[in-house]
N, C-alpha and C. Protein backbone atom coordinates (compact mmCIF):
# COMPACT_ATOMS: atom_id res chain seq x y z
N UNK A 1 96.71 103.43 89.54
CA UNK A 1 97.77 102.81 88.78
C UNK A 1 99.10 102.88 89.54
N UNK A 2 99.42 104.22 90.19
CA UNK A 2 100.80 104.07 90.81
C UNK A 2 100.51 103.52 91.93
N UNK A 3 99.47 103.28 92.68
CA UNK A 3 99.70 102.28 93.96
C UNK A 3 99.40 101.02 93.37
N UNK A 4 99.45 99.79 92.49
CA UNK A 4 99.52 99.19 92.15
C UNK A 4 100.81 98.83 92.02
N UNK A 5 101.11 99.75 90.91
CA UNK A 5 102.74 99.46 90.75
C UNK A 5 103.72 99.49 91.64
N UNK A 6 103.25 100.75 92.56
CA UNK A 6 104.24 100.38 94.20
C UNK A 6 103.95 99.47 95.16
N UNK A 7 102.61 99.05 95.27
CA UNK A 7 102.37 97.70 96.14
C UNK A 7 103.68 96.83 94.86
N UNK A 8 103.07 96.39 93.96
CA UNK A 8 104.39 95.32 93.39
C UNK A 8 105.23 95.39 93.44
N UNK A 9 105.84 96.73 93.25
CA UNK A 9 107.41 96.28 93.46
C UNK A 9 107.91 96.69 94.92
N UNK A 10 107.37 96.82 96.12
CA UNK A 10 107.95 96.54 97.18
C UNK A 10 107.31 94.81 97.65
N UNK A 11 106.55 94.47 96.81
CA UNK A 11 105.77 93.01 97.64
C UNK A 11 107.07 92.15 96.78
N UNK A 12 107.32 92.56 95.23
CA UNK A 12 108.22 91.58 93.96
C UNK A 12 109.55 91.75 95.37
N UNK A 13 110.15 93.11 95.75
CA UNK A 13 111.53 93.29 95.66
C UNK A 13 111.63 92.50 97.48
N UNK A 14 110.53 93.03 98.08
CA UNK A 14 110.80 92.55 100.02
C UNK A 14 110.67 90.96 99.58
N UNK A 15 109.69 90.02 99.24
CA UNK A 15 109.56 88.81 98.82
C UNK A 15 111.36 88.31 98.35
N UNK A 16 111.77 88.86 97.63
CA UNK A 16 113.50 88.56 96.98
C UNK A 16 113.91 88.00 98.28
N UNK A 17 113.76 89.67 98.95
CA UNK A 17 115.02 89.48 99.91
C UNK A 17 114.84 88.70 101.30
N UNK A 18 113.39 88.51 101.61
CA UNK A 18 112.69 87.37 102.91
C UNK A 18 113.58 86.42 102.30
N UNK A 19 113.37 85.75 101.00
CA UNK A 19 113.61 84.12 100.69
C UNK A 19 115.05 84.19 101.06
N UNK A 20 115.97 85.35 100.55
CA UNK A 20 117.15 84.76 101.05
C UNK A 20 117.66 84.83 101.66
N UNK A 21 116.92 85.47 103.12
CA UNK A 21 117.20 85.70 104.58
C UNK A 21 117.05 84.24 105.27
N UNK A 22 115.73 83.77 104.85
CA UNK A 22 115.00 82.54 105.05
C UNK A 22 115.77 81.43 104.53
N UNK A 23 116.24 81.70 103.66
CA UNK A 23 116.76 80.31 102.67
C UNK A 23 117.78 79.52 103.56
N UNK A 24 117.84 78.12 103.91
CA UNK A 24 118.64 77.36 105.02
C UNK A 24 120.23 77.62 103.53
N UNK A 25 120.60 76.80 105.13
CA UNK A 25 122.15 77.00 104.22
C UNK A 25 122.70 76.24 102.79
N UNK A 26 121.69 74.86 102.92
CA UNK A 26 121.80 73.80 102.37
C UNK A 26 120.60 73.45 102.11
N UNK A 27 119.97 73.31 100.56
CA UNK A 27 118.69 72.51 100.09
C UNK A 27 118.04 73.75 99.67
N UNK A 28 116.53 73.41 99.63
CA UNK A 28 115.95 74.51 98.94
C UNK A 28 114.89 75.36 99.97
N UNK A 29 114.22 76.12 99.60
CA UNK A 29 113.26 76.68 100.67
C UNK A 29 111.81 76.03 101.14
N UNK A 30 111.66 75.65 102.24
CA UNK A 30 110.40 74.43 102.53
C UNK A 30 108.91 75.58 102.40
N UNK A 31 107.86 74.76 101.76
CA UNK A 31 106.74 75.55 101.43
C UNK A 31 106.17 76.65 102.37
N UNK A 32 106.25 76.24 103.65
CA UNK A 32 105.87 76.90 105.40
C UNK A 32 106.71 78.49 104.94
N UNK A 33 108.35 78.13 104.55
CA UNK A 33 109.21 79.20 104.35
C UNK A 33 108.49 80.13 103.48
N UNK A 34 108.18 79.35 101.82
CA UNK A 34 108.02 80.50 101.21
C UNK A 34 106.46 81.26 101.57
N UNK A 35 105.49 80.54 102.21
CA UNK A 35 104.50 80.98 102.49
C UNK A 35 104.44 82.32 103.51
N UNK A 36 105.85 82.28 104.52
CA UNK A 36 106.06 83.46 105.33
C UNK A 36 106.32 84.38 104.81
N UNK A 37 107.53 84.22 103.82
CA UNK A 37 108.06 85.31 103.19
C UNK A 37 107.17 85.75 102.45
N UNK A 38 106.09 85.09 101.47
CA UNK A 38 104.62 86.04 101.05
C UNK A 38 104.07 86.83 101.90
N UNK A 39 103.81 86.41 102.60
CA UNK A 39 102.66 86.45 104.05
C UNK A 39 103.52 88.20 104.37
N UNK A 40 104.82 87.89 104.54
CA UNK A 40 105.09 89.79 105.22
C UNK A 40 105.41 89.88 103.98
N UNK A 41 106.23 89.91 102.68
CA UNK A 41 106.11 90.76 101.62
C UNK A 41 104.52 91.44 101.75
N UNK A 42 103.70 90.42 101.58
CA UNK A 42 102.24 90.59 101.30
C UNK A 42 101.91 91.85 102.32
N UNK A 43 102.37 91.96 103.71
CA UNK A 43 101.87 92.40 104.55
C UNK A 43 102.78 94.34 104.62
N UNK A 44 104.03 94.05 104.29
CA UNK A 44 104.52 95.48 104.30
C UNK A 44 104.09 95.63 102.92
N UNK A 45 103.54 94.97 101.68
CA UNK A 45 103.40 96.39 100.32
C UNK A 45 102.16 96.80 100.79
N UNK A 46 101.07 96.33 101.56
CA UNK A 46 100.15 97.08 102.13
C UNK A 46 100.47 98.42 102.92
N UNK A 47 101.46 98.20 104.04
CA UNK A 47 101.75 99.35 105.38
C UNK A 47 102.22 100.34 104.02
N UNK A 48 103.32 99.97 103.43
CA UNK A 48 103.42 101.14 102.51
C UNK A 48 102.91 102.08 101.20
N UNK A 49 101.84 101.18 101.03
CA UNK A 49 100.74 101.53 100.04
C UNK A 49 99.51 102.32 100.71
N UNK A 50 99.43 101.67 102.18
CA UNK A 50 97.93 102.35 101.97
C UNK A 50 97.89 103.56 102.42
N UNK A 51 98.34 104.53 102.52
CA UNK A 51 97.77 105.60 102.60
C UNK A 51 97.43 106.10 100.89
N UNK A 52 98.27 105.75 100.27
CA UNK A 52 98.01 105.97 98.77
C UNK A 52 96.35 105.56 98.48
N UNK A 53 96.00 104.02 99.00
CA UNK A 53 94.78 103.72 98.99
C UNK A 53 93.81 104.06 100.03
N UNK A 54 94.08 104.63 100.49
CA UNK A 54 93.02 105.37 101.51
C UNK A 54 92.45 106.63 100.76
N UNK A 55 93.97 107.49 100.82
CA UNK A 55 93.06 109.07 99.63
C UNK A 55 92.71 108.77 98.27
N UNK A 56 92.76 107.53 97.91
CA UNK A 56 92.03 107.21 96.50
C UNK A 56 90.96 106.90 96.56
N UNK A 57 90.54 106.25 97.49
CA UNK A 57 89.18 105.98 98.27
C UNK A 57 88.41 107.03 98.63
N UNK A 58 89.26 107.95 99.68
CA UNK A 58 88.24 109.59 100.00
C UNK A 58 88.23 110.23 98.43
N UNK A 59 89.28 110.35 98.06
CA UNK A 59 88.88 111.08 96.28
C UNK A 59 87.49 110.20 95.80
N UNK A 60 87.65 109.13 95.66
CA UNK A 60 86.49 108.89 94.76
C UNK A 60 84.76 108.99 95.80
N UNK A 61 84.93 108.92 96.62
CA UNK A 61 83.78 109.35 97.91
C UNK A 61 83.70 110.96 97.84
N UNK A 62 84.58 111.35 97.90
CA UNK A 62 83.97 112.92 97.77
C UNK A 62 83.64 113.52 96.19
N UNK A 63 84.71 112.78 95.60
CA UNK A 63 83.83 113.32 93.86
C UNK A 63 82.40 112.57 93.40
N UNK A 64 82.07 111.71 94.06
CA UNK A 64 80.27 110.98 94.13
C UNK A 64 79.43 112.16 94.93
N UNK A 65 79.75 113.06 95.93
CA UNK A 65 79.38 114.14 97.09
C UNK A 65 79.39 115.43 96.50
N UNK A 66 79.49 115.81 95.19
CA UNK A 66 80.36 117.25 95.05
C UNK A 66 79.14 118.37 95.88
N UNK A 67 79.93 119.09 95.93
CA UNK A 67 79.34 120.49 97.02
C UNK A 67 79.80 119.95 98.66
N UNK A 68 79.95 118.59 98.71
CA UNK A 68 80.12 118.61 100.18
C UNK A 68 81.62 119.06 100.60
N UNK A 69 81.93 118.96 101.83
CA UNK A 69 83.05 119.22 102.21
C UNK A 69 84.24 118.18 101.88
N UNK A 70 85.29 118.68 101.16
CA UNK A 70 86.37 118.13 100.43
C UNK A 70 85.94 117.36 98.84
N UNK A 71 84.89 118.27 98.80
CA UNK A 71 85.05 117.74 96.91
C UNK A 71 86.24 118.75 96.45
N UNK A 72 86.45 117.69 95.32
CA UNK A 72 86.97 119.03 94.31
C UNK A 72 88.51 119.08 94.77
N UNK A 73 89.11 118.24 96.03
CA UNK A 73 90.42 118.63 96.17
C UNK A 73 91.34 117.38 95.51
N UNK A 74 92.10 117.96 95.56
CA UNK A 74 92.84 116.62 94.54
C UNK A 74 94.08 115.87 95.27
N UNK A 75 95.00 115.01 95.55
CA UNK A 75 95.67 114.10 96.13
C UNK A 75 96.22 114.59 97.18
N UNK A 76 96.84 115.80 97.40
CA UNK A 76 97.58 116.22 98.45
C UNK A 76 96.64 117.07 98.97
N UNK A 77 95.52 117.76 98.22
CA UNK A 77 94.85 118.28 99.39
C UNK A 77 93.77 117.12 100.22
N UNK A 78 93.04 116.03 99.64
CA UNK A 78 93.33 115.04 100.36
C UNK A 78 93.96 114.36 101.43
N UNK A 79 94.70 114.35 101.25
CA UNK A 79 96.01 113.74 101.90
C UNK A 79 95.88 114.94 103.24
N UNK A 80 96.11 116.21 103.43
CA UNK A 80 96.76 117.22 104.19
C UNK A 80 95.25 117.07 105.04
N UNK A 81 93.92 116.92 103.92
CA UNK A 81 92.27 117.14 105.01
C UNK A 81 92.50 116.21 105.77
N UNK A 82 93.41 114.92 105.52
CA UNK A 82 93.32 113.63 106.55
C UNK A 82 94.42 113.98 107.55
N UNK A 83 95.43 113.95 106.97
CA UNK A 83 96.43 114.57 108.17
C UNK A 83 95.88 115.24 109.19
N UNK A 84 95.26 116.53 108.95
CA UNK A 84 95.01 117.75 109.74
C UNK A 84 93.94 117.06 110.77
N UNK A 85 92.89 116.55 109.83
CA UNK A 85 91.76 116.04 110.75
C UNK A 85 91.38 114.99 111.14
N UNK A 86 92.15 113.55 110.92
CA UNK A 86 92.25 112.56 111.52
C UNK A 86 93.34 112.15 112.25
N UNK A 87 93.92 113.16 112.14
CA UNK A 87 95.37 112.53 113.51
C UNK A 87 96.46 111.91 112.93
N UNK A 88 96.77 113.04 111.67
CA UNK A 88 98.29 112.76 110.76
C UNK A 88 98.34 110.96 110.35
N UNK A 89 99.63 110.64 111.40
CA UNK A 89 99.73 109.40 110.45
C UNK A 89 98.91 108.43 111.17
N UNK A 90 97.97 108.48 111.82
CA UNK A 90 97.00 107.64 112.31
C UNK A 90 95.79 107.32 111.87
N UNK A 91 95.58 108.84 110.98
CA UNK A 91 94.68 108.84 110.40
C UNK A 91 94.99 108.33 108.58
N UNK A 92 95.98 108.04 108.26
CA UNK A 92 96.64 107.90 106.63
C UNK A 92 96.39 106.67 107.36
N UNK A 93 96.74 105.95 108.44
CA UNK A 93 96.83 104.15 108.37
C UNK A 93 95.59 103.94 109.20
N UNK A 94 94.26 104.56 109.10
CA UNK A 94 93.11 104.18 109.40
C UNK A 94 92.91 102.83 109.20
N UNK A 95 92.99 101.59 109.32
CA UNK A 95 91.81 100.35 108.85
C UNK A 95 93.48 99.75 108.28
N UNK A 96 94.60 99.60 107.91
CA UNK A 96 95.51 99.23 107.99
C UNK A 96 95.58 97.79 108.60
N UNK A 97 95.29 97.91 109.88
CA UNK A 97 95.81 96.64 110.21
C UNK A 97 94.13 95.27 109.91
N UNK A 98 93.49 95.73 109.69
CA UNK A 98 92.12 94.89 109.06
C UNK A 98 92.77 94.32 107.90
N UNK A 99 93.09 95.28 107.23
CA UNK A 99 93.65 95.14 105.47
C UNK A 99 94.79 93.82 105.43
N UNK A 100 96.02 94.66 106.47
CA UNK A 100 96.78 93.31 106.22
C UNK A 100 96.57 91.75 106.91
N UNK A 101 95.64 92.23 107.72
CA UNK A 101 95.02 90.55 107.97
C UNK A 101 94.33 90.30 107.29
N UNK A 102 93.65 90.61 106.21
CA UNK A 102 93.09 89.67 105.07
C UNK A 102 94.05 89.74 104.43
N UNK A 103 95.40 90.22 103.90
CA UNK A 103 96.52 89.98 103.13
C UNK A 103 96.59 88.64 103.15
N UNK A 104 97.21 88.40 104.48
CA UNK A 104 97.64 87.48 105.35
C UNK A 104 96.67 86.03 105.31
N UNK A 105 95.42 85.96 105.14
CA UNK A 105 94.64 85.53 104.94
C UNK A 105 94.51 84.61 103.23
N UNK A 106 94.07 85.85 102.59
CA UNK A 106 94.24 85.33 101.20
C UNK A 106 95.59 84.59 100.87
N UNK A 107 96.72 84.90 100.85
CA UNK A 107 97.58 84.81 100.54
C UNK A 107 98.05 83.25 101.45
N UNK A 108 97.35 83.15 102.62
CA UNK A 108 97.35 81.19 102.79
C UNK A 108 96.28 80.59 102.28
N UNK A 109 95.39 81.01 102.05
CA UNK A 109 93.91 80.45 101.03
C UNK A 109 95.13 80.18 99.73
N UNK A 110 96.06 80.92 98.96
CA UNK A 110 96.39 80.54 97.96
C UNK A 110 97.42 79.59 97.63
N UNK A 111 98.25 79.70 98.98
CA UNK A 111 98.94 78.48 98.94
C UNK A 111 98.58 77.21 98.92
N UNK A 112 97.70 77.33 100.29
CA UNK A 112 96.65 75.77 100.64
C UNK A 112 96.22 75.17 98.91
N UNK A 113 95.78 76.17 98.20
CA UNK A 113 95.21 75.72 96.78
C UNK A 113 96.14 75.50 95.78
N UNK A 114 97.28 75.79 96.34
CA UNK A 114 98.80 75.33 94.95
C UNK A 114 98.64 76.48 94.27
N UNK A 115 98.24 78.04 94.12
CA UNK A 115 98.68 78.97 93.93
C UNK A 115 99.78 79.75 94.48
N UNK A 116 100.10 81.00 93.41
CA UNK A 116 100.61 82.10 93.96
C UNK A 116 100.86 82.41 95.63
């Protein structure tokens, strides 16, 4: 639930502020425009979400495992087993950049279709 709500409101609040970086001086914003400014909103609420979605992922993989190694620990001890043993913040942005290229992806699939 809270990485939900923080993917949105950095994708709602960075999206604001692209358009009116982007926005020409005169007229309105051309579709190409607002499709960019999705495209990296879309792409940083990921960089800053996923480690949130990564140890929600090992939590629910190790509570399916119990007795194995790292059941039973809960968000920050999570968090500290990945730090320690995958190589700190290399290991929190494991698979990161896969993720935001399907962001990136979906998110022109939805334009092309007159969506979101």
């Amino acid at each position: 639930m809270f990485r939900c709500a923080a993917y949105s409101a950095v994708q709602f609040t960075s999206y604001e502020m692209l358009k009116k970086v982007a926005k020409p001086l005169e007229g309105e914003l051309s579709i190409a425009r607002k499709l960019a400014c999705g495209s990296v909103a879309g792409i940083l609420s990921v960089c800053v979400t996923y480690p949130l979605d990564l140890v929600r992922s090992r939590l629910s993989i190790s509570a399916a495992q119990l007795g194995k190694d790292g059941a039973g620990l809960g968000i920050w001890g999570m968090t500290a087993k990945v730090w320690r043993e995958e190589g700190k913040l290399k290991g929190l942005y494991r698979g990161c950049g896969a993720t935001s290229a399907c962001v990136l992806m979906v998110r022109s699939e939805k334009r092309q279709a007159g969506g979101g």
